[in-house]
N, C-alpha and C. Protein backbone atom coordinates (compact mmCIF):
# COMPACT_ATOMS: atom_id res chain seq x y z
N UNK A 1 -43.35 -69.74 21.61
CA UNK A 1 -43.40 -68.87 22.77
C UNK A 1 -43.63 -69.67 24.03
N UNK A 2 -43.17 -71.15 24.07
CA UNK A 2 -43.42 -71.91 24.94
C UNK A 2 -42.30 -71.35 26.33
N UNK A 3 -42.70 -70.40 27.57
CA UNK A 3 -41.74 -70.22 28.27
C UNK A 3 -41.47 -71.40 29.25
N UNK A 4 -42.24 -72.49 28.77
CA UNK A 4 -41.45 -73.45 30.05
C UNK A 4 -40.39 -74.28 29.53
N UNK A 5 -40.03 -74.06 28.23
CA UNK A 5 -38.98 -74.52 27.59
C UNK A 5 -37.73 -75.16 28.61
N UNK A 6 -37.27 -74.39 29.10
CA UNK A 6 -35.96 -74.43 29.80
C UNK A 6 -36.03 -74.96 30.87
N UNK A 7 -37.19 -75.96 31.17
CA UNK A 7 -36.86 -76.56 32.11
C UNK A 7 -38.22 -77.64 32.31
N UNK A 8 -37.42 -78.98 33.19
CA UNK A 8 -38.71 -79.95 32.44
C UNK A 8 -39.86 -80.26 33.44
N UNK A 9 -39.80 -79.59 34.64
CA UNK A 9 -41.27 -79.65 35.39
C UNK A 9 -41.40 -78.62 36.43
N UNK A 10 -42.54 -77.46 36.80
CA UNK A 10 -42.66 -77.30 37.49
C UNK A 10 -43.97 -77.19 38.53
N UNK A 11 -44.35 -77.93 39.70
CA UNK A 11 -45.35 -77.77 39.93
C UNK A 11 -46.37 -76.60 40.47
N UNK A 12 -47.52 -76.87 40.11
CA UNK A 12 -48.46 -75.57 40.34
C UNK A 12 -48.95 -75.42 41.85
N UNK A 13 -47.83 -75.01 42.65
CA UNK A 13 -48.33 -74.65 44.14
C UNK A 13 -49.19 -73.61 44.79
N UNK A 14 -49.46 -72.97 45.31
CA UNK A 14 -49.50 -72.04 46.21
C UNK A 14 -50.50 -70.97 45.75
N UNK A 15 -50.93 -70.13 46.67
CA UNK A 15 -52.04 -69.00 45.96
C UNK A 15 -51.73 -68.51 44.91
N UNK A 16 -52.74 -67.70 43.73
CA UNK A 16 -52.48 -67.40 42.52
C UNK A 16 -53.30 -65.81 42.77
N UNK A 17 -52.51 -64.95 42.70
CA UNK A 17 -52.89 -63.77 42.79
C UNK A 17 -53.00 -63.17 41.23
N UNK A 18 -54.37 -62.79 40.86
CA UNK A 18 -54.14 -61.93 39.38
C UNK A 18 -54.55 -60.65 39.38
N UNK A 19 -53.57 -59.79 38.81
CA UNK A 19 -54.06 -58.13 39.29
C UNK A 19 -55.62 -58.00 38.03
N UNK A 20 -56.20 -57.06 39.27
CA UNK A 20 -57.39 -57.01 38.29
C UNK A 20 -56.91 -56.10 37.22
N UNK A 21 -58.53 -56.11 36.13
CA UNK A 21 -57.96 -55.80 35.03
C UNK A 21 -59.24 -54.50 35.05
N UNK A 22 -58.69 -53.77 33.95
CA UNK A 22 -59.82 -52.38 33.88
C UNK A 22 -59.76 -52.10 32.45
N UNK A 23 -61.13 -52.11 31.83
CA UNK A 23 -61.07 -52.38 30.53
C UNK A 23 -61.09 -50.14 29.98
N UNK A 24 -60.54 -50.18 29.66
CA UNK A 24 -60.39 -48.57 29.22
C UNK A 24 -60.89 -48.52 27.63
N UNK A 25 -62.07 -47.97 27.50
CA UNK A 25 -62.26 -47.27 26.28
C UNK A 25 -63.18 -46.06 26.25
N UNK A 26 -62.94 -44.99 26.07
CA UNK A 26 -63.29 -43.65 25.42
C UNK A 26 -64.95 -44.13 25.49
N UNK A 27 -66.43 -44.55 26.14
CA UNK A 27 -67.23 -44.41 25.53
C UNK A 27 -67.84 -43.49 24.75
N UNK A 28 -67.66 -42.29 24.88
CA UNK A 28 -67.53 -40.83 24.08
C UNK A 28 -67.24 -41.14 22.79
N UNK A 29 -66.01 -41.81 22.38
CA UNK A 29 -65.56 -41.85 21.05
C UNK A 29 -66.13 -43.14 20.53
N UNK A 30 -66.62 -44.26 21.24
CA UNK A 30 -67.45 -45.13 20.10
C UNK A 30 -69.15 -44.15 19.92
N UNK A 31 -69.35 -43.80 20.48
CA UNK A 31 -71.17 -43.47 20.55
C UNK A 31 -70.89 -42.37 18.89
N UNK A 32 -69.62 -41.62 18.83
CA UNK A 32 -69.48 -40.94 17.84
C UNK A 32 -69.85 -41.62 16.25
N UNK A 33 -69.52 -42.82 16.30
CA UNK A 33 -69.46 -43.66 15.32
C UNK A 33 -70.96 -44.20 14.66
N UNK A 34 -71.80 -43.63 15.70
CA UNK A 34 -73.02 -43.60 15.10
C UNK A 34 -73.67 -42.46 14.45
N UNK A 35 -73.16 -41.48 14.93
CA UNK A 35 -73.89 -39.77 14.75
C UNK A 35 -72.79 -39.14 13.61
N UNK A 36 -71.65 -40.02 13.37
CA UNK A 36 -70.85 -38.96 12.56
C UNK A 36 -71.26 -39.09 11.51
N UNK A 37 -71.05 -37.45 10.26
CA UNK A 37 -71.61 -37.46 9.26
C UNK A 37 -70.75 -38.66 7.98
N UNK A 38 -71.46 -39.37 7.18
CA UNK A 38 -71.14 -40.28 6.06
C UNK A 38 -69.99 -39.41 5.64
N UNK A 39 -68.74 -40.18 4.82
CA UNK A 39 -67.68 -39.61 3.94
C UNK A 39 -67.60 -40.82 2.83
N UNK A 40 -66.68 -40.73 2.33
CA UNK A 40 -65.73 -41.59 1.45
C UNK A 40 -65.82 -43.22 2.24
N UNK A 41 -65.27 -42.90 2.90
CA UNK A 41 -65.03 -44.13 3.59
C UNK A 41 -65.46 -45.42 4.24
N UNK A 42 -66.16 -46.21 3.43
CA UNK A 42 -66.67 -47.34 3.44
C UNK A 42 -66.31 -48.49 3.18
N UNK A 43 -65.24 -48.58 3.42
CA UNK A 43 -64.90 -50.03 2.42
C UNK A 43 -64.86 -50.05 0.96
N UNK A 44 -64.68 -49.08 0.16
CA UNK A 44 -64.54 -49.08 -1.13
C UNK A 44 -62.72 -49.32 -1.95
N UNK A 45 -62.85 -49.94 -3.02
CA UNK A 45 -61.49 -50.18 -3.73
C UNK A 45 -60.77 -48.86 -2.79
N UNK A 46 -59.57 -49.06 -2.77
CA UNK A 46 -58.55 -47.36 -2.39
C UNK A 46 -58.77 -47.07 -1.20
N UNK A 47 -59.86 -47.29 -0.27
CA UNK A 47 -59.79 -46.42 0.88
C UNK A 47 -59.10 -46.94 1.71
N UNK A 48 -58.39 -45.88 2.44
CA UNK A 48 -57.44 -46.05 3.71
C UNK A 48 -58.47 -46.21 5.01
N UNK A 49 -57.62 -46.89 5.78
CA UNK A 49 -58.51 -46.51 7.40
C UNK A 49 -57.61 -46.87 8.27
N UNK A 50 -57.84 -46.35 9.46
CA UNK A 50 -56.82 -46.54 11.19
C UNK A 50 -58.17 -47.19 11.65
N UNK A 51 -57.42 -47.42 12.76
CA UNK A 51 -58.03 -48.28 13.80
C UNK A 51 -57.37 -48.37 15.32
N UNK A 52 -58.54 -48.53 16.20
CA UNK A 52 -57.90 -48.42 17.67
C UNK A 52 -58.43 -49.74 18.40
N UNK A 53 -57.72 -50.83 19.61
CA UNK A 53 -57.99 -51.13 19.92
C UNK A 53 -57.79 -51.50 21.07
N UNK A 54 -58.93 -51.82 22.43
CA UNK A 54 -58.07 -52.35 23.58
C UNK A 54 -58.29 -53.63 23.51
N UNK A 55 -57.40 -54.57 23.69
CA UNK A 55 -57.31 -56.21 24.04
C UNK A 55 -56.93 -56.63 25.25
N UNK A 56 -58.22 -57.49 25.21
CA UNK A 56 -57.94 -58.81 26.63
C UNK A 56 -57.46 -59.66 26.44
N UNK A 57 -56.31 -60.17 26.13
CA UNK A 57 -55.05 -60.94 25.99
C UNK A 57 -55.55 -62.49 27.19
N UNK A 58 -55.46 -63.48 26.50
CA UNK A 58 -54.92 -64.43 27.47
C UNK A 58 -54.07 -65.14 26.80
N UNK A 59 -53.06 -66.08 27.70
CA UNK A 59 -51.86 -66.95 27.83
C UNK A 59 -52.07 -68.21 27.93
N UNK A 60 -52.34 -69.31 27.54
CA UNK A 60 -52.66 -70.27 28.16
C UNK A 60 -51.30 -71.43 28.08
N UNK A 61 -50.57 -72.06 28.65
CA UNK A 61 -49.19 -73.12 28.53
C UNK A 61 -49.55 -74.32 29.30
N UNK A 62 -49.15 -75.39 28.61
CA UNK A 62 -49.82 -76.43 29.66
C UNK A 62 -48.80 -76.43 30.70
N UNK A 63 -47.82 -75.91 30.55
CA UNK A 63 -46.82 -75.66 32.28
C UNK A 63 -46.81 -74.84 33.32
N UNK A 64 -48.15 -74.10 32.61
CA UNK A 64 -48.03 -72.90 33.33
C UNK A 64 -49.69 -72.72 33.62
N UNK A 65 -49.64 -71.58 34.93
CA UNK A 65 -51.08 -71.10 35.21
C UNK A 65 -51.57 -70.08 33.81
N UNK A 66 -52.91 -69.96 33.46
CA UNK A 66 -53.42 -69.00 32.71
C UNK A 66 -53.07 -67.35 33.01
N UNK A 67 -52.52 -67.19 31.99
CA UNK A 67 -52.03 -65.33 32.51
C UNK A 67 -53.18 -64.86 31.29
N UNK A 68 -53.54 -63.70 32.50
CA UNK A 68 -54.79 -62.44 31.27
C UNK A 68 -53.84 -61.21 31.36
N UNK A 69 -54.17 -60.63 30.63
CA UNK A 69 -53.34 -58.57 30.23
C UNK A 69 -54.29 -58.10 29.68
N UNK A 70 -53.94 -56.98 29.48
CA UNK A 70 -54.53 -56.21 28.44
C UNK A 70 -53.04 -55.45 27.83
N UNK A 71 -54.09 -55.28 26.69
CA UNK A 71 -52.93 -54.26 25.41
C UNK A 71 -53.58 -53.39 24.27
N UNK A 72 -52.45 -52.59 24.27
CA UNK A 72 -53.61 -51.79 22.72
C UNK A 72 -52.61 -52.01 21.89
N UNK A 73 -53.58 -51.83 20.61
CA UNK A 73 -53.30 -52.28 19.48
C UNK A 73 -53.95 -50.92 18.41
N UNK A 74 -52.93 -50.74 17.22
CA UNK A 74 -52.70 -49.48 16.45
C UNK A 74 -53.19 -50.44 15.13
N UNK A 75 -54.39 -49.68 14.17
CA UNK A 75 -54.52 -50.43 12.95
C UNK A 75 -54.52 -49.76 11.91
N UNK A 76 -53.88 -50.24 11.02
CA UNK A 76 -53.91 -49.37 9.54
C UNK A 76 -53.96 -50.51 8.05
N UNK A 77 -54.76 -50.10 7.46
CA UNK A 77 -55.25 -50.86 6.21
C UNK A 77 -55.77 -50.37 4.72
N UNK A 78 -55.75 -51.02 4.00
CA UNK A 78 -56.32 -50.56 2.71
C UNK A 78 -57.28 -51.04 1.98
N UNK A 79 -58.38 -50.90 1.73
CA UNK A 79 -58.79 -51.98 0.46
C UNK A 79 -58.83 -51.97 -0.70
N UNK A 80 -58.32 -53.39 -1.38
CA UNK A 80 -58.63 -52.82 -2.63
C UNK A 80 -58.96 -53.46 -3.41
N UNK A 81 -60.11 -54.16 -3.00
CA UNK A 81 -61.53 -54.53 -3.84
C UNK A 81 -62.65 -53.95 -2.39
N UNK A 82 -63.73 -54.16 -2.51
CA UNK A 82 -64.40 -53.60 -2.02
C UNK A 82 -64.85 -54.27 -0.55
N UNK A 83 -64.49 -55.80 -0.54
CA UNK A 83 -64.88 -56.11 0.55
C UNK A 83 -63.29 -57.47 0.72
N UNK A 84 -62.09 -56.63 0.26
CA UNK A 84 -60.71 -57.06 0.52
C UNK A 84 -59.78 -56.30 0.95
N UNK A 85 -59.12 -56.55 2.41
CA UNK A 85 -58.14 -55.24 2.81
C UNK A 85 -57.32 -55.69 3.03
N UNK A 86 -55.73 -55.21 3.28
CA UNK A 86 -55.08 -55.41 3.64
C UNK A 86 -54.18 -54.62 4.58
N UNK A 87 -53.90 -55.31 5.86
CA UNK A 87 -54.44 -54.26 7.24
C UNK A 87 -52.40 -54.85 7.94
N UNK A 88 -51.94 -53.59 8.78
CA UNK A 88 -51.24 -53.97 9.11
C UNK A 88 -51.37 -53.85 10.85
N UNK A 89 -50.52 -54.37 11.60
CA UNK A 89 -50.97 -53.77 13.52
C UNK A 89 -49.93 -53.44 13.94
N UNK A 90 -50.30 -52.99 15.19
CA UNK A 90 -48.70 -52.72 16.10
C UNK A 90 -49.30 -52.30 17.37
N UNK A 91 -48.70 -53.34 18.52
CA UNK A 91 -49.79 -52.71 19.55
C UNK A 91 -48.55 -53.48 20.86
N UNK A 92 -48.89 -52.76 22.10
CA UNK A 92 -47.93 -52.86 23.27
C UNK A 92 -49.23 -52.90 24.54
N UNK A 93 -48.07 -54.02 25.41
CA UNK A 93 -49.17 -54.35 26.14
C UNK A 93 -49.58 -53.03 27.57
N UNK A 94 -50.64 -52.94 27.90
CA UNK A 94 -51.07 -51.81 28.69
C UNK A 94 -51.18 -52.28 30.95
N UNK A 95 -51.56 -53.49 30.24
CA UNK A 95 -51.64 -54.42 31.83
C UNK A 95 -50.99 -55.65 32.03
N UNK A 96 -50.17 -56.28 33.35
CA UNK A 96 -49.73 -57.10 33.41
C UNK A 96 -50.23 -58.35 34.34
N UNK A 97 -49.76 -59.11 34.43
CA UNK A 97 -50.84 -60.29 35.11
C UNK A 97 -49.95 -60.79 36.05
N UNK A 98 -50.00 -61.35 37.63
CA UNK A 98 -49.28 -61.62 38.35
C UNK A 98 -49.59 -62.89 38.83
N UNK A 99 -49.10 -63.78 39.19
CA UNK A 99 -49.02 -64.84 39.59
C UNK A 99 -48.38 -65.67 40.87
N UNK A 100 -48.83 -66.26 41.99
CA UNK A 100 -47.76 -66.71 42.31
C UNK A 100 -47.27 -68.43 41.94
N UNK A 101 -45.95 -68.59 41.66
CA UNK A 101 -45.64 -70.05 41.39
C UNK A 101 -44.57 -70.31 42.15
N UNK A 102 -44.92 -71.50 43.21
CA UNK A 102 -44.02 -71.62 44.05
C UNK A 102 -43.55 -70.84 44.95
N UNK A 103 -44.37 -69.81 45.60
CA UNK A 103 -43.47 -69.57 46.21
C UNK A 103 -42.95 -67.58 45.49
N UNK A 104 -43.24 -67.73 44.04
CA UNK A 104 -42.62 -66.41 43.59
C UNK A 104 -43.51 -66.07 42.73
N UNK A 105 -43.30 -64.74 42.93
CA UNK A 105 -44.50 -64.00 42.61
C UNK A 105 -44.14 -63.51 41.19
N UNK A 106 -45.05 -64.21 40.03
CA UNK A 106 -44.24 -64.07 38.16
C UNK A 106 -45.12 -63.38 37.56
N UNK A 107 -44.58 -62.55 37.15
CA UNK A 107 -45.51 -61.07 36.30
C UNK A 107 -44.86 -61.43 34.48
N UNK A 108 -46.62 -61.17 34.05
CA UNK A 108 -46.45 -61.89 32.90
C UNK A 108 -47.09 -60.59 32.03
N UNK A 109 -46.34 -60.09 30.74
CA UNK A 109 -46.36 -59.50 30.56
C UNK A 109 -46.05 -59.38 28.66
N UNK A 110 -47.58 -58.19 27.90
CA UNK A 110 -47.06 -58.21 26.50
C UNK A 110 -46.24 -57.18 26.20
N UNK A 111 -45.10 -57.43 25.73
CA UNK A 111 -44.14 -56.05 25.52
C UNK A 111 -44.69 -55.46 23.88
N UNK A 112 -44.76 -56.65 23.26
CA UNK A 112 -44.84 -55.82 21.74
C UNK A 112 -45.68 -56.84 20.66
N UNK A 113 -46.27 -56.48 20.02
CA UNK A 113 -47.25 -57.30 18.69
C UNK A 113 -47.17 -56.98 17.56
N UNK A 114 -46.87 -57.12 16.46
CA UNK A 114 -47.10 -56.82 15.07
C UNK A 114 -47.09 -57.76 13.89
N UNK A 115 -48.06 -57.41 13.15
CA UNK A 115 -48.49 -58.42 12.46
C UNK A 115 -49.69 -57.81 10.72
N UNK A 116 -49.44 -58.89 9.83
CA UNK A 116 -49.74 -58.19 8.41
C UNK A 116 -50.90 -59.01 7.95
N UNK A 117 -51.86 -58.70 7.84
CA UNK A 117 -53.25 -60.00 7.89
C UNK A 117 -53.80 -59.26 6.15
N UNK A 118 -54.84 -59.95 6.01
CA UNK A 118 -56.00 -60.21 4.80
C UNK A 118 -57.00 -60.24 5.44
N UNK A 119 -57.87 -59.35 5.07
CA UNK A 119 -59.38 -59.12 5.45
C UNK A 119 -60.37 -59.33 4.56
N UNK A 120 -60.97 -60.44 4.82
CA UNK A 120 -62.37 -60.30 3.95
C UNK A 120 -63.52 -59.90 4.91
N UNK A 121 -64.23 -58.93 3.87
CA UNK A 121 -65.33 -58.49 4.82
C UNK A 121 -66.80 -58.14 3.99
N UNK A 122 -67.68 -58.77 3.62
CA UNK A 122 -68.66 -58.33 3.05
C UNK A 122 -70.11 -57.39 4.15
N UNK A 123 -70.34 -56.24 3.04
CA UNK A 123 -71.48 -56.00 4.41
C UNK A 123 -72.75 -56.11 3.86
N UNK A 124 -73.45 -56.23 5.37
CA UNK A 124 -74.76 -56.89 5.16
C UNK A 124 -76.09 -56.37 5.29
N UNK A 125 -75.69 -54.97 5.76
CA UNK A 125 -76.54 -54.03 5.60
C UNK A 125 -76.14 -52.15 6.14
N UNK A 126 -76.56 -51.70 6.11
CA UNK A 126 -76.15 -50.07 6.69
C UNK A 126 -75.55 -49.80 8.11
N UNK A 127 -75.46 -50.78 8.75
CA UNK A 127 -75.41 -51.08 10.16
C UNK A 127 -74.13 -52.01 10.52
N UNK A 128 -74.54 -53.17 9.83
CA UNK A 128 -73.40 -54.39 10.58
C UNK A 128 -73.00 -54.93 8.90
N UNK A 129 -71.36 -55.33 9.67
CA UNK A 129 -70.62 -56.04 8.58
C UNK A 129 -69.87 -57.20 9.23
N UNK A 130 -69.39 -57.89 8.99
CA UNK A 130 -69.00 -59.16 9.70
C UNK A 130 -67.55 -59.15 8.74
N UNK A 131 -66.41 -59.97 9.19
CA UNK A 131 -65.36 -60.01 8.51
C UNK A 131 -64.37 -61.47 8.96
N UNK A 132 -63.71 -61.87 8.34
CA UNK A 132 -62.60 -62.79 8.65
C UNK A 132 -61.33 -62.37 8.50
N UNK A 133 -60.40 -62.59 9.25
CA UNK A 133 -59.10 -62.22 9.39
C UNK A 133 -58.26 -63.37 9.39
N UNK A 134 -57.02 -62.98 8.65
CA UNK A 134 -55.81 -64.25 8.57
C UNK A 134 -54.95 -63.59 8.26
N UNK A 135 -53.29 -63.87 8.97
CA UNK A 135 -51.99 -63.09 8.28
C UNK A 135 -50.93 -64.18 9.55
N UNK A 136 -49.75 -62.92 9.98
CA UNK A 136 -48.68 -63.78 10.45
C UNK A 136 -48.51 -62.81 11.16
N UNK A 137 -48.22 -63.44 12.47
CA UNK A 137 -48.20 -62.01 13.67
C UNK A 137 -46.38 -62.65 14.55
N UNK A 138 -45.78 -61.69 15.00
CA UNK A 138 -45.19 -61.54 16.08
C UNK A 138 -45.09 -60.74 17.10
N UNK A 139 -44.81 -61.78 18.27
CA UNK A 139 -45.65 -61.39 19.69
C UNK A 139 -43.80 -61.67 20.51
N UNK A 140 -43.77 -60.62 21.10
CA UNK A 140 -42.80 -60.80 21.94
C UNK A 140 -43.35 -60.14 23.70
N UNK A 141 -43.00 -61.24 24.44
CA UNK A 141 -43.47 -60.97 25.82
C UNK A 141 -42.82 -61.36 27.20
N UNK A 142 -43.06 -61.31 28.19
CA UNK A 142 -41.96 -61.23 29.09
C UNK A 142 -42.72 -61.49 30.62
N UNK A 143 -41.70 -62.36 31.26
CA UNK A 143 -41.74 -62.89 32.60
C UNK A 143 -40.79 -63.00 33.66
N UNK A 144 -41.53 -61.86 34.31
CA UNK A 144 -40.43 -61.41 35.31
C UNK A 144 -39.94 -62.31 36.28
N UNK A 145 -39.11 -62.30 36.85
CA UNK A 145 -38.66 -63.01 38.30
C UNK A 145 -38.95 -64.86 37.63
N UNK A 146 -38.95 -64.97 36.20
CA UNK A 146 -39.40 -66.37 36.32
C UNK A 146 -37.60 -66.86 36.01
N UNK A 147 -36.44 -66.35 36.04
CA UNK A 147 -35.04 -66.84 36.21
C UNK A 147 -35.28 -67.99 37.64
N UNK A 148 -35.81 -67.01 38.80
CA UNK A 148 -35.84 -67.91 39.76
C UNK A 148 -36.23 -69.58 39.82
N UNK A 149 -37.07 -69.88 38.67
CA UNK A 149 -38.06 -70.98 38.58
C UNK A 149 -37.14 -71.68 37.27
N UNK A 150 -36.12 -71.13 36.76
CA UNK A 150 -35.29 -71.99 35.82
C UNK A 150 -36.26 -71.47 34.55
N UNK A 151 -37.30 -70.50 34.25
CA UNK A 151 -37.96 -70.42 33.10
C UNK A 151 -37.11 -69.05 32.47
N UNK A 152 -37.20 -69.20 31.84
CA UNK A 152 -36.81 -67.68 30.44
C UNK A 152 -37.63 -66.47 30.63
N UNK A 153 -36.94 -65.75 30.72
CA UNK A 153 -38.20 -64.22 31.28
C UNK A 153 -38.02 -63.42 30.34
N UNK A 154 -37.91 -63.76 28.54
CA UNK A 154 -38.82 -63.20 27.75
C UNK A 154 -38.65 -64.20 26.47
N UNK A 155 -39.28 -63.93 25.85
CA UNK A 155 -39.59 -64.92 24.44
C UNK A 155 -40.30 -64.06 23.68
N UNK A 156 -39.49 -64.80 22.05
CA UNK A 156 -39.94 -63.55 20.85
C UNK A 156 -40.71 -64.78 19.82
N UNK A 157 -42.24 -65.10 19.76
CA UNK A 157 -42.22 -65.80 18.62
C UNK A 157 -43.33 -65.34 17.77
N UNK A 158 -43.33 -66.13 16.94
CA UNK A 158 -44.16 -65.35 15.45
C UNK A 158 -45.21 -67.12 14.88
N UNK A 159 -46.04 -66.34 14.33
CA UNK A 159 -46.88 -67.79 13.20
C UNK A 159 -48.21 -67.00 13.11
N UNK A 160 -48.95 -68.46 12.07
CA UNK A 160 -50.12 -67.84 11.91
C UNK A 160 -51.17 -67.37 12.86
N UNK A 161 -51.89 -66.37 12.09
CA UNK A 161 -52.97 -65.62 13.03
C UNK A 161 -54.18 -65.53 11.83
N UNK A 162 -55.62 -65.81 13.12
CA UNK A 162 -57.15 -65.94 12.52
C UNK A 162 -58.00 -65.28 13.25
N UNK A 163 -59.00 -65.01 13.05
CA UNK A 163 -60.11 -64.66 13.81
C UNK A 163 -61.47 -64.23 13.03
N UNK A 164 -62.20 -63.49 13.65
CA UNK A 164 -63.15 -63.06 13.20
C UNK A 164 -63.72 -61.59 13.82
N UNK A 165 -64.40 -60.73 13.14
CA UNK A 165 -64.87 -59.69 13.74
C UNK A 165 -66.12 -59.18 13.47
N UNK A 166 -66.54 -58.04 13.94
CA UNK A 166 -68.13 -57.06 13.09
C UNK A 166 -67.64 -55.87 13.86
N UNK A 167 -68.04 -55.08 12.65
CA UNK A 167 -68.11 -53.55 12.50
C UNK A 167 -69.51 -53.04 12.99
N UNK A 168 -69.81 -51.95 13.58
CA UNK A 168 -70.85 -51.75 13.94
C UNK A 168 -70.95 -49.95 13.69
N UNK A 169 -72.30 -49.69 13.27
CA UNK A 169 -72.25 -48.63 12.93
C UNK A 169 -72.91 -47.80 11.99
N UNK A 170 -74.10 -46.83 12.12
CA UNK A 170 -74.78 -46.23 10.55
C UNK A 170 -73.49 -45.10 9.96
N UNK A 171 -73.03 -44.70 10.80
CA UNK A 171 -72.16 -43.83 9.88
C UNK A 171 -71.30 -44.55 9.27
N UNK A 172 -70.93 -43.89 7.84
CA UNK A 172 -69.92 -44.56 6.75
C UNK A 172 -68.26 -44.49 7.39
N UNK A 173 -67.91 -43.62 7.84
CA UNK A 173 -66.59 -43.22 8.28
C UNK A 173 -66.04 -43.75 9.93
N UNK A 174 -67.26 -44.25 10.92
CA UNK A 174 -66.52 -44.27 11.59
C UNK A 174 -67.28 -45.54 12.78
N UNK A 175 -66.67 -46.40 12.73
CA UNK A 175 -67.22 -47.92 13.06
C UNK A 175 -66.85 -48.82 14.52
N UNK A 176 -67.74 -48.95 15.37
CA UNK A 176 -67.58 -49.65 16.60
C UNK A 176 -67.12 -51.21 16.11
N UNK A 177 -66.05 -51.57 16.54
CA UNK A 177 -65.10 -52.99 15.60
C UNK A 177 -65.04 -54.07 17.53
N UNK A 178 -65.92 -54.97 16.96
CA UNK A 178 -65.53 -56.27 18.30
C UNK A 178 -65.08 -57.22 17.57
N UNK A 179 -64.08 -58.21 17.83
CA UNK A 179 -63.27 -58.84 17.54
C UNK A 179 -62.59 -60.01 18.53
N UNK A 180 -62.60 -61.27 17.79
CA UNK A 180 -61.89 -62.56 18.57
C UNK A 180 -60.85 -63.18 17.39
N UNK A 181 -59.61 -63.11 18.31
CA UNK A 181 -58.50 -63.54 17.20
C UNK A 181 -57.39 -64.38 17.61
N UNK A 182 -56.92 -65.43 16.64
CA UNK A 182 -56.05 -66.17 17.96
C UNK A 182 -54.52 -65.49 17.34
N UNK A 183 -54.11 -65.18 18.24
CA UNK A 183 -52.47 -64.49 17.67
C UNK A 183 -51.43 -65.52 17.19
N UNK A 184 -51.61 -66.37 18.51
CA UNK A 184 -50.71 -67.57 18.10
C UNK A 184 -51.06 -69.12 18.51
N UNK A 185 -51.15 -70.25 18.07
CA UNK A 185 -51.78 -70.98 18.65
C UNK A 185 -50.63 -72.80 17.90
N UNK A 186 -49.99 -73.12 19.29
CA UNK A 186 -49.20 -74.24 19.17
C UNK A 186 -49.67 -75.80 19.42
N UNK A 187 -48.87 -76.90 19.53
CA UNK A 187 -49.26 -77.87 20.69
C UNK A 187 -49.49 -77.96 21.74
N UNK A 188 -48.40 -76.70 22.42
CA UNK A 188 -48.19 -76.61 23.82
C UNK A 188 -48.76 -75.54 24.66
N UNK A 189 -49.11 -74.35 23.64
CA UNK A 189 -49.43 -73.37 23.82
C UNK A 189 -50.38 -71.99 23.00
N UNK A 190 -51.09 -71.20 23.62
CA UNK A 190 -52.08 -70.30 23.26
C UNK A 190 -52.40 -68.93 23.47
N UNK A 191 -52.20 -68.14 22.40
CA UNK A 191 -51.98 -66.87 22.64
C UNK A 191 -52.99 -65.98 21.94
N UNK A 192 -54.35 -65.69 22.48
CA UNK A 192 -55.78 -64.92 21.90
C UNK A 192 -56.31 -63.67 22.76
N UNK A 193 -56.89 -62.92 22.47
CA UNK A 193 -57.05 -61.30 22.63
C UNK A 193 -59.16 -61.22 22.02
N UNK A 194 -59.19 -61.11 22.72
CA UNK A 194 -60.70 -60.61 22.56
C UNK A 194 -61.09 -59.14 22.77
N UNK A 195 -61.02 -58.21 21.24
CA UNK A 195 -60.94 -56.86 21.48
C UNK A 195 -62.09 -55.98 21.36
N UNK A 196 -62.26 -54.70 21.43
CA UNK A 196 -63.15 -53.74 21.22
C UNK A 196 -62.64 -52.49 20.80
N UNK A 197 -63.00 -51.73 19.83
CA UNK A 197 -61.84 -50.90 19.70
C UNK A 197 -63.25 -49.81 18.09
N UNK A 198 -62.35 -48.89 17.60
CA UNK A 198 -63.19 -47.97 16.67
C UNK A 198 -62.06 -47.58 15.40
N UNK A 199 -62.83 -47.99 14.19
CA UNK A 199 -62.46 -48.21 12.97
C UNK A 199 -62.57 -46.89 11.96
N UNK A 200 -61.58 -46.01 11.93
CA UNK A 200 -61.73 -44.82 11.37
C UNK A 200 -61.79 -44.81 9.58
């Protein structure tokens, strides 16, 4: 997903404008996740679960300035051993990041994410569970007005993805989830999301 591919230098001039960012989540619907009544749903062999999340996306290219976004992200999973899931995503980006380079003003932007991971997660008490994540994600994303600058204004790439997370929460069914994960991560380049989001 290296977008400076297509061309072999450009320098980092001029003011760097980044639109602010506004982190959106429901506090209403995490506080639920403490008061709702216990079900089925704990992490046991068979159980299904969704998941919601918003992500703070950053970009990092050594050709390029640091771009931040935000995006949400759609989760659905299964387990089936008790502290083994297997979780799939799909999530589109919600905010875009602006820049100026040279002279032109380059809006950087996540169009689309999806990706099939392995969850291990043991818990550690009625409250908090901690987990590790690993699978293979593709990230396709996009940069506007960067034709002008000789760069490619979108790119589709895919590889491994890691991170880590904790569940938070006394109720069985419904869980406050923070999370650091790297989506994609090259020689040249770095693509990680630091999320918050609620684990149904």
């Amino acid at each position: 997903m290296n977008l400076s591919a297509e061309r072999s230098e450009i320098t980092k001039k001029g003011e760097i404008a980044v639109k602010g960012q506004s982190l959106i989540l429901p506090v209403s619907v995490l506080i639920l996740g403490f008061f709702y009544g216990p079900s089925a749903l704990a992490g046991t062999d068979g159980d299904f679960y969704t998941g919601i999340q918003y992500s703070t996306t950053k970009y990092e290219d050594d050709d390029l300035p640091e771009f931040e976004t935000g995006a949400g992200i759609f989760r659905f999973g299964k387990f089936y051993e008790d502290y083994l899931a297997f979780e799939g995503r799909a999530g589109v980006g919600l905010e875009d990041d602006s820049k100026f380079i040279i002279s032109t003003d380059v809006e950087f932007e996540v169009d689309s994410l999806y990706g099939v991971y392995v969850i291990a997660q043991p818990d550690l008490n009625d409250w908090l569970s901690f987990y590790g994540i690993a699978g293979f994600s593709v990230v396709d994303v996009s940069l506007a007005n960067a034709d002008a600058l000789g760069l490619s204004t979108s790119a589709d790439e895919s590889g491994l993805s890691y991170g880590v997370g904790v569940d938070l929460g006394k109720s069985e069914r419904i869980k406050i989830n923070i999370e650091y994960m790297i989506y994609l991560s090259e020689d040249d380049f770095e693509f990680e999301a630091v999320s918050f989001g609620v684990r149904f």
